[in-house]
PDB file of N, CA and C in Angstrom:
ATOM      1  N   UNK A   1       0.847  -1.172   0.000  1.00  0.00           N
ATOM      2  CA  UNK A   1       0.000   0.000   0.000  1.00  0.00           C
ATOM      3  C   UNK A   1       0.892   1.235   0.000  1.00  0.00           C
ATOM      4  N   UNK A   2       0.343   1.920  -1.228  1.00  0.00           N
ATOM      5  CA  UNK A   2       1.395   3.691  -1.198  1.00  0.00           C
ATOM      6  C   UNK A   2       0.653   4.785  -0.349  1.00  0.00           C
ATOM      7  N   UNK A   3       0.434   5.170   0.312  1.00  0.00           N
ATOM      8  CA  UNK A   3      -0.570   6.648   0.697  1.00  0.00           C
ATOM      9  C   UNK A   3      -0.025   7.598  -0.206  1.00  0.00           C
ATOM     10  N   UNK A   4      -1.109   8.293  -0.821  1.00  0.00           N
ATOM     11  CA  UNK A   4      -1.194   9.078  -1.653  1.00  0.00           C
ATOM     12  C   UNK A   4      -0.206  10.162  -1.752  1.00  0.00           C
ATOM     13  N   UNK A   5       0.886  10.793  -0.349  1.00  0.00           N
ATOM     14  CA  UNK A   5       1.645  11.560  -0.424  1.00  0.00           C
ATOM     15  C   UNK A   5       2.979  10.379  -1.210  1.00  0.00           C
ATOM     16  N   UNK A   6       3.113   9.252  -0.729  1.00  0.00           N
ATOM     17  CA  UNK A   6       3.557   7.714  -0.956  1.00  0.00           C
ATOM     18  C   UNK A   6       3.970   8.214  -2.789  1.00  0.00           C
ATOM     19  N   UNK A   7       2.577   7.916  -3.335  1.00  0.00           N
ATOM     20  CA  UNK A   7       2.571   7.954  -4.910  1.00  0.00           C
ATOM     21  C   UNK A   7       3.442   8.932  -5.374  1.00  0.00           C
ATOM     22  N   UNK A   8       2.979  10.553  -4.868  1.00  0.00           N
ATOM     23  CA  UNK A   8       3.220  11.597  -5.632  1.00  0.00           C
ATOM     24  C   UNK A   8       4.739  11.201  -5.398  1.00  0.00           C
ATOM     25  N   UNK A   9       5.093  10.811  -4.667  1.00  0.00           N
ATOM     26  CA  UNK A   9       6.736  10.034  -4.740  1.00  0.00           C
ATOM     27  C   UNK A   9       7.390   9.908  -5.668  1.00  0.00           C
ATOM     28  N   UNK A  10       6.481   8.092  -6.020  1.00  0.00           N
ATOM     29  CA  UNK A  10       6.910   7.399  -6.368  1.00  0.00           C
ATOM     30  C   UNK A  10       6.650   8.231  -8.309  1.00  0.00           C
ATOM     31  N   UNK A  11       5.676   8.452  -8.246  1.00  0.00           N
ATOM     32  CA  UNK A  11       5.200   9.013  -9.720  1.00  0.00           C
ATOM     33  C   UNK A  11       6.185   9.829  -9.992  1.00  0.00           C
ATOM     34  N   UNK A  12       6.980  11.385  -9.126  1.00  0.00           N
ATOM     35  CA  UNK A  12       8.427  12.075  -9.375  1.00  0.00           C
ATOM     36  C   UNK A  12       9.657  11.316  -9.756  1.00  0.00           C
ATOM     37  N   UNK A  13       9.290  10.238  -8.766  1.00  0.00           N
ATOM     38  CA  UNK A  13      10.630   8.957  -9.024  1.00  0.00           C
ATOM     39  C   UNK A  13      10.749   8.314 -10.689  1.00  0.00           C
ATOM     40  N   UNK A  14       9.417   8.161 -10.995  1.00  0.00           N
ATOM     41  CA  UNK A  14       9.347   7.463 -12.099  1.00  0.00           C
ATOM     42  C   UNK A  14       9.243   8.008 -13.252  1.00  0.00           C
ATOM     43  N   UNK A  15       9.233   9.817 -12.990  1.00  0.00           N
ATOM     44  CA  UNK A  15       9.228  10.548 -14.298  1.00  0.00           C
ATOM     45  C   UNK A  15      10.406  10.763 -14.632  1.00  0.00           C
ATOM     46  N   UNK A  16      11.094  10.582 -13.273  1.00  0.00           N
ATOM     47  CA  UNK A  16      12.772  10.992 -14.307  1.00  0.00           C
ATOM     48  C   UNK A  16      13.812  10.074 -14.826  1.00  0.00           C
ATOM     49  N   UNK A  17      12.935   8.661 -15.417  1.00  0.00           N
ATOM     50  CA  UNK A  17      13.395   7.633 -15.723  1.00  0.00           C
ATOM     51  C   UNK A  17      13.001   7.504 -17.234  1.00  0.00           C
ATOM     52  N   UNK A  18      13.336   8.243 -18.056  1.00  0.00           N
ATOM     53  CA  UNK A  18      12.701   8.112 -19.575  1.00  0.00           C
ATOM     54  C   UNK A  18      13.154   7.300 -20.085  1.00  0.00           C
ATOM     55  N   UNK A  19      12.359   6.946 -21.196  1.00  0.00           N
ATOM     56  CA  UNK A  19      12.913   5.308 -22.154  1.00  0.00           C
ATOM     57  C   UNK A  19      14.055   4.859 -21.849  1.00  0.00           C
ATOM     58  N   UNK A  20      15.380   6.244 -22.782  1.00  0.00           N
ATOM     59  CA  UNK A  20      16.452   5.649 -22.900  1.00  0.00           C
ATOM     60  C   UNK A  20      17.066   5.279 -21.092  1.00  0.00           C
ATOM     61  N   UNK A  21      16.903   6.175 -20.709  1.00  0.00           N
ATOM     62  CA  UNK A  21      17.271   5.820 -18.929  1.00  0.00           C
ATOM     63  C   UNK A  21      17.232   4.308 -18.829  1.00  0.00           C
ATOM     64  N   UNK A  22      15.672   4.156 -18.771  1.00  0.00           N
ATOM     65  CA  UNK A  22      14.823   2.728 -18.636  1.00  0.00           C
ATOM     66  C   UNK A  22      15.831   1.177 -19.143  1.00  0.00           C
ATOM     67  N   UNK A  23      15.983   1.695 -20.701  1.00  0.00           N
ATOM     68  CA  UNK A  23      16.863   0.702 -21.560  1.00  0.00           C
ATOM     69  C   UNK A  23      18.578   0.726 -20.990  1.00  0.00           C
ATOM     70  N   UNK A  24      19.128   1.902 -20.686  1.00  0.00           N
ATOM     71  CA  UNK A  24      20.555   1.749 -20.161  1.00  0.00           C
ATOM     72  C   UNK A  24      20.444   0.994 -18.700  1.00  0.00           C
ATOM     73  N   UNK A  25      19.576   1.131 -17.887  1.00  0.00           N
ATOM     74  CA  UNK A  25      19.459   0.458 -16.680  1.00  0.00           C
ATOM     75  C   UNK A  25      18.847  -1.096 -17.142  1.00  0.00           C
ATOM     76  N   UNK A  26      18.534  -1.772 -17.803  1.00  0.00           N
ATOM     77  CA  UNK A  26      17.696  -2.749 -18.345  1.00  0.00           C
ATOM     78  C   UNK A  26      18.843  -3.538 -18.841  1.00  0.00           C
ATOM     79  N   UNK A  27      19.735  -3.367 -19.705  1.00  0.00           N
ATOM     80  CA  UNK A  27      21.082  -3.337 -20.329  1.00  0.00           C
ATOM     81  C   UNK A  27      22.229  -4.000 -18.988  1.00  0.00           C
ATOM     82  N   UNK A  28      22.115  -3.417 -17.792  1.00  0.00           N
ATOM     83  CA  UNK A  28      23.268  -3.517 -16.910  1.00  0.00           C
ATOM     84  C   UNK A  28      22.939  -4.311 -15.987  1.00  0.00           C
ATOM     85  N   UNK A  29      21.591  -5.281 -16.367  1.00  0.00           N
ATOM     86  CA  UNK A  29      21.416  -6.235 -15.523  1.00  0.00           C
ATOM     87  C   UNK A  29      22.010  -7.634 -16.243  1.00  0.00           C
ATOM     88  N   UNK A  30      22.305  -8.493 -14.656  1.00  0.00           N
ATOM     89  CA  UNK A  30      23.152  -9.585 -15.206  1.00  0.00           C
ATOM     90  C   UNK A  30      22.572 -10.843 -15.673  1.00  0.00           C
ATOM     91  N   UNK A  31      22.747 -10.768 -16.705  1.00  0.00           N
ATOM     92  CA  UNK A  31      21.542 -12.018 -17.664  1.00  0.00           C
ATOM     93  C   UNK A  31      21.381 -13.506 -17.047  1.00  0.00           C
ATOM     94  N   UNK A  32      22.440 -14.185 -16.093  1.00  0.00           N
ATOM     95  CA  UNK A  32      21.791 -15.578 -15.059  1.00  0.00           C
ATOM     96  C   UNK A  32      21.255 -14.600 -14.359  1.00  0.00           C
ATOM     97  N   UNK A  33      21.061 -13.999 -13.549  1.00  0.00           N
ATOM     98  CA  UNK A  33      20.878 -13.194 -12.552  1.00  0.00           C
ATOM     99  C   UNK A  33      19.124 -12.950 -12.729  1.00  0.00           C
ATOM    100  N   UNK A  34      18.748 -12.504 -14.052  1.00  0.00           N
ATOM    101  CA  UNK A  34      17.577 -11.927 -14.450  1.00  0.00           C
ATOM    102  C   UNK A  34      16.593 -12.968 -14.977  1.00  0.00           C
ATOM    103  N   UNK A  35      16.772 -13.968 -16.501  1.00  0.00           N
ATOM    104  CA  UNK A  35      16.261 -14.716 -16.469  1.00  0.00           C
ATOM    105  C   UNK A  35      16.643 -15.035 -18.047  1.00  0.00           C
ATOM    106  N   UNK A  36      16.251 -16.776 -18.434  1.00  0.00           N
ATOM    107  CA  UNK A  36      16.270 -16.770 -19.558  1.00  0.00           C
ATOM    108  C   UNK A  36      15.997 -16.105 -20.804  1.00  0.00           C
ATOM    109  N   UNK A  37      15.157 -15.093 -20.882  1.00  0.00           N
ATOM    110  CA  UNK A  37      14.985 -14.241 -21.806  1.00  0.00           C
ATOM    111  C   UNK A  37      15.365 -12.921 -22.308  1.00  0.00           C
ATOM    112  N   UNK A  38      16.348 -12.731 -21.289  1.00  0.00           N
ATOM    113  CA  UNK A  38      16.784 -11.266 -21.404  1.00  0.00           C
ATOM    114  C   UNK A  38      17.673 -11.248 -22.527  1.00  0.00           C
ATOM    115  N   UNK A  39      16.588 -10.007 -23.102  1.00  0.00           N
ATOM    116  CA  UNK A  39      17.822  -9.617 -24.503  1.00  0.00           C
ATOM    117  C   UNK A  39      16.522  -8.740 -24.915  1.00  0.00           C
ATOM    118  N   UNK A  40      16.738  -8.275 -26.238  1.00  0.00           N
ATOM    119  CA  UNK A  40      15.842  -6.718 -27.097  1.00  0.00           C
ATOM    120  C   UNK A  40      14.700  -7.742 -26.676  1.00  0.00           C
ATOM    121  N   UNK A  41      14.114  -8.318 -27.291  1.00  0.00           N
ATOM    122  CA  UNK A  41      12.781  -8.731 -27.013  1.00  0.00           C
ATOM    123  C   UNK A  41      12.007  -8.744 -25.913  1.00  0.00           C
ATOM    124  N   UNK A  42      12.483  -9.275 -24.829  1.00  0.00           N
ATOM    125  CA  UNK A  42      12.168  -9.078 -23.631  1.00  0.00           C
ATOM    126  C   UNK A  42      12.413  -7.041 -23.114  1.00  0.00           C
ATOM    127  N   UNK A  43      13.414  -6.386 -23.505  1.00  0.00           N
ATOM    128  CA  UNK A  43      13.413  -5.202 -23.199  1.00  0.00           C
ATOM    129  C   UNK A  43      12.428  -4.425 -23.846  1.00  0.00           C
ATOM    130  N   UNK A  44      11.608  -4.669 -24.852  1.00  0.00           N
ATOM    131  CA  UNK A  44      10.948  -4.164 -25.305  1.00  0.00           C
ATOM    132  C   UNK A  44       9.314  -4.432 -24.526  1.00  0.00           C
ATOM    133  N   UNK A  45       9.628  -5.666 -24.237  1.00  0.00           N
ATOM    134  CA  UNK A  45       8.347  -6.005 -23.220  1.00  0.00           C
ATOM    135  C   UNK A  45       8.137  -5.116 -21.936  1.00  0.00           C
ATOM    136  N   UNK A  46       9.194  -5.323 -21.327  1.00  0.00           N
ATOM    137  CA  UNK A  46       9.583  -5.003 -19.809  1.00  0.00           C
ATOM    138  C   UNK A  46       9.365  -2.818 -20.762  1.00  0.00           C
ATOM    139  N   UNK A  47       9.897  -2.319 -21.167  1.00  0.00           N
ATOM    140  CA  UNK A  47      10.324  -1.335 -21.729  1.00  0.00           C
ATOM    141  C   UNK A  47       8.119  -0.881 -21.560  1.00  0.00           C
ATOM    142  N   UNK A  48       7.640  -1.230 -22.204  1.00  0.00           N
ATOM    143  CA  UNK A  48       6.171  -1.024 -23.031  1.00  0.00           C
ATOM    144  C   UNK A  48       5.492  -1.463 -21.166  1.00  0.00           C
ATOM    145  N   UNK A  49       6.087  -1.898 -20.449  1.00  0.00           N
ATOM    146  CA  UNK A  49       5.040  -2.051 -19.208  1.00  0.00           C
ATOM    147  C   UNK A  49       5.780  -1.088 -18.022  1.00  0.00           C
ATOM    148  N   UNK A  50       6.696  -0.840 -17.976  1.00  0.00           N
ATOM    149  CA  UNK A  50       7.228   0.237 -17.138  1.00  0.00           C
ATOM    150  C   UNK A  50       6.619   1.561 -17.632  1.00  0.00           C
ATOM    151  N   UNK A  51       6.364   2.056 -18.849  1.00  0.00           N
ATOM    152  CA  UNK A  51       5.996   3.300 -19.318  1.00  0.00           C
ATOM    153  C   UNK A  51       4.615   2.959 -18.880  1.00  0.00           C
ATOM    154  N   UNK A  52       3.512   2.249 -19.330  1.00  0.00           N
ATOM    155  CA  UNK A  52       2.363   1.949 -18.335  1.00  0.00           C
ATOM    156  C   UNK A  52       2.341   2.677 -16.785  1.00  0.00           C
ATOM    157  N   UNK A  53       2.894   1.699 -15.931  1.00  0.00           N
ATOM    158  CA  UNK A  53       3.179   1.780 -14.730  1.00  0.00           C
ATOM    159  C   UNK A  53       3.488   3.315 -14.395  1.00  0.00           C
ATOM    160  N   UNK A  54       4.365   4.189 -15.437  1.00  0.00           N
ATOM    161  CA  UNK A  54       4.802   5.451 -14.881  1.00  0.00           C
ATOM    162  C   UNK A  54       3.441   6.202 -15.236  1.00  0.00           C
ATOM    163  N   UNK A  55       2.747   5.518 -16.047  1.00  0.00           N
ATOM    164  CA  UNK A  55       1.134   6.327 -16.113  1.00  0.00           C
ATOM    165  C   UNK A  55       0.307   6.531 -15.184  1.00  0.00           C
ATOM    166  N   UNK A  56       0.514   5.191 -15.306  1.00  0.00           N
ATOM    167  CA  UNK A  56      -0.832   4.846 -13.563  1.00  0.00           C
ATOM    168  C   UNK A  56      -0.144   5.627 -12.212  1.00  0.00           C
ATOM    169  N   UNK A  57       1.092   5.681 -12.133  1.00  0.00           N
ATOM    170  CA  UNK A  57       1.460   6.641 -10.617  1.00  0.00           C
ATOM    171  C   UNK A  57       1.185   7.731 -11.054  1.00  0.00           C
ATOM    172  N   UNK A  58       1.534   8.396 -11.953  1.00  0.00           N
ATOM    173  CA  UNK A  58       1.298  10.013 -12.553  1.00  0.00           C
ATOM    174  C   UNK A  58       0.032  10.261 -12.449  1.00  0.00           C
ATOM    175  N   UNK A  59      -0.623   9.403 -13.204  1.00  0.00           N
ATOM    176  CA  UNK A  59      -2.161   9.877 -13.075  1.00  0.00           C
ATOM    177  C   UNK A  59      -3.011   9.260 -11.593  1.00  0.00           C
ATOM    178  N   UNK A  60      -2.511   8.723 -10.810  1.00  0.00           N
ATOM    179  CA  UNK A  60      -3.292   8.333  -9.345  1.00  0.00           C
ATOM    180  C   UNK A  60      -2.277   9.468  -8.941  1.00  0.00           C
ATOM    181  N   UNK A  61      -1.247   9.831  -9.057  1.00  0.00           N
ATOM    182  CA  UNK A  61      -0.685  11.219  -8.258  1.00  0.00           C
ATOM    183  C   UNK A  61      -1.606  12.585  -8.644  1.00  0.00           C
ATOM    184  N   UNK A  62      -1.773  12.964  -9.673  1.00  0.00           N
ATOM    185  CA  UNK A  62      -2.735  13.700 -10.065  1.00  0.00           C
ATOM    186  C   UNK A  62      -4.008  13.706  -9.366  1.00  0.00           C
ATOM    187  N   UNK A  63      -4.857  12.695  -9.125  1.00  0.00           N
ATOM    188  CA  UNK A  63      -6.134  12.640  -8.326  1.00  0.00           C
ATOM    189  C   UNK A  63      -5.637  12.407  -6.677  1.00  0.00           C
ATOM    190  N   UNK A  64      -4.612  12.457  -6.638  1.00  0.00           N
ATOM    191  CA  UNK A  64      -4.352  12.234  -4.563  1.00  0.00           C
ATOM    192  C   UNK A  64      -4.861  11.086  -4.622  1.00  0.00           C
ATOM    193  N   UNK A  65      -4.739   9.898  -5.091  1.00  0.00           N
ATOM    194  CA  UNK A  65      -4.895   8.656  -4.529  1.00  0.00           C
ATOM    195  C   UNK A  65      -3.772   7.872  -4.159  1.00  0.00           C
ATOM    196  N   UNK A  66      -4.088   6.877  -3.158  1.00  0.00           N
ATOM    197  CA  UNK A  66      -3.383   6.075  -3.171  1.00  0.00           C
ATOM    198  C   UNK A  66      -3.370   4.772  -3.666  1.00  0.00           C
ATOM    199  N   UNK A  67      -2.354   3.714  -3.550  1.00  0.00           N
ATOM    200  CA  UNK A  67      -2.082   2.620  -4.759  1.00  0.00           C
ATOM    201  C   UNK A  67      -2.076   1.345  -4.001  1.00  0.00           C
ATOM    202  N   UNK A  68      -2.947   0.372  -4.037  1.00  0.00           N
ATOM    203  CA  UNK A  68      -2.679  -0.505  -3.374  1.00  0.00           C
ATOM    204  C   UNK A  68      -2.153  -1.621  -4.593  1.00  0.00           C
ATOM    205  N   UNK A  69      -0.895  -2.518  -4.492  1.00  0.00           N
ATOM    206  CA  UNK A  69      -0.153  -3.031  -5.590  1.00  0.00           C
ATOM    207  C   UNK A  69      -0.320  -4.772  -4.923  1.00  0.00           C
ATOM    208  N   UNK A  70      -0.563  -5.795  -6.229  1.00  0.00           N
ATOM    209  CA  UNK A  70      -0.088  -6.870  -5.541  1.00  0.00           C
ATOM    210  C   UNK A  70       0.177  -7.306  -7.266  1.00  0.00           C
ATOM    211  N   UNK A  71       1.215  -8.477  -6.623  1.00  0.00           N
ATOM    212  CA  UNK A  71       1.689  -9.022  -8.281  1.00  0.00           C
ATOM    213  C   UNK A  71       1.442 -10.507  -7.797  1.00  0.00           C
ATOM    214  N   UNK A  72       1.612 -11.391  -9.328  1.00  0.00           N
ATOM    215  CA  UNK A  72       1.131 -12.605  -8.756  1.00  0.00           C
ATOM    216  C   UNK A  72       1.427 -13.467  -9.913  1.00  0.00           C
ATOM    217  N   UNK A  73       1.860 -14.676 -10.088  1.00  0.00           N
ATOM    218  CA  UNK A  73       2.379 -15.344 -11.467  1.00  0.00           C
ATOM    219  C   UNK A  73       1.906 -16.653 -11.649  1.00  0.00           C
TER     220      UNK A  73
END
């Protein structure tokens, strides 16, 4: 759970991470480390759902909400 001061955070945090940022940090992870698929294809995946994600904090920062997050596979 983020509380809404939480978001406007995390949403500042995540605006100053643009594409290329995104891809040079994406790049410097260690491929056993990360997983069988890492390479352009997968960065383009991971790449297209992080820009998402920096939506949804920006725009729940915009309305003062907060974010309740769960992931699950």
């Amino acid at each position: 759970l983020k509380s809404s001061q939480a978001v406007a955070g995390v949403a500042d945090a995540l605006a100053g991470i643009d594409d290329e940022a995104f891809r040079e940090r994406y790049r410097q992870l260690v491929p056993h480390d990360y997983a069988p698929k890492y390479g352009e294809e997968d960065l383009e995946y991971s790449s297209g759902w992080f820009s998402g994600l920096r939506e949804f904090y920006r725009a729940a920062a915009e309305r003062g909400r907060a974010v309740l997050f769960t992931v699950d596979q």
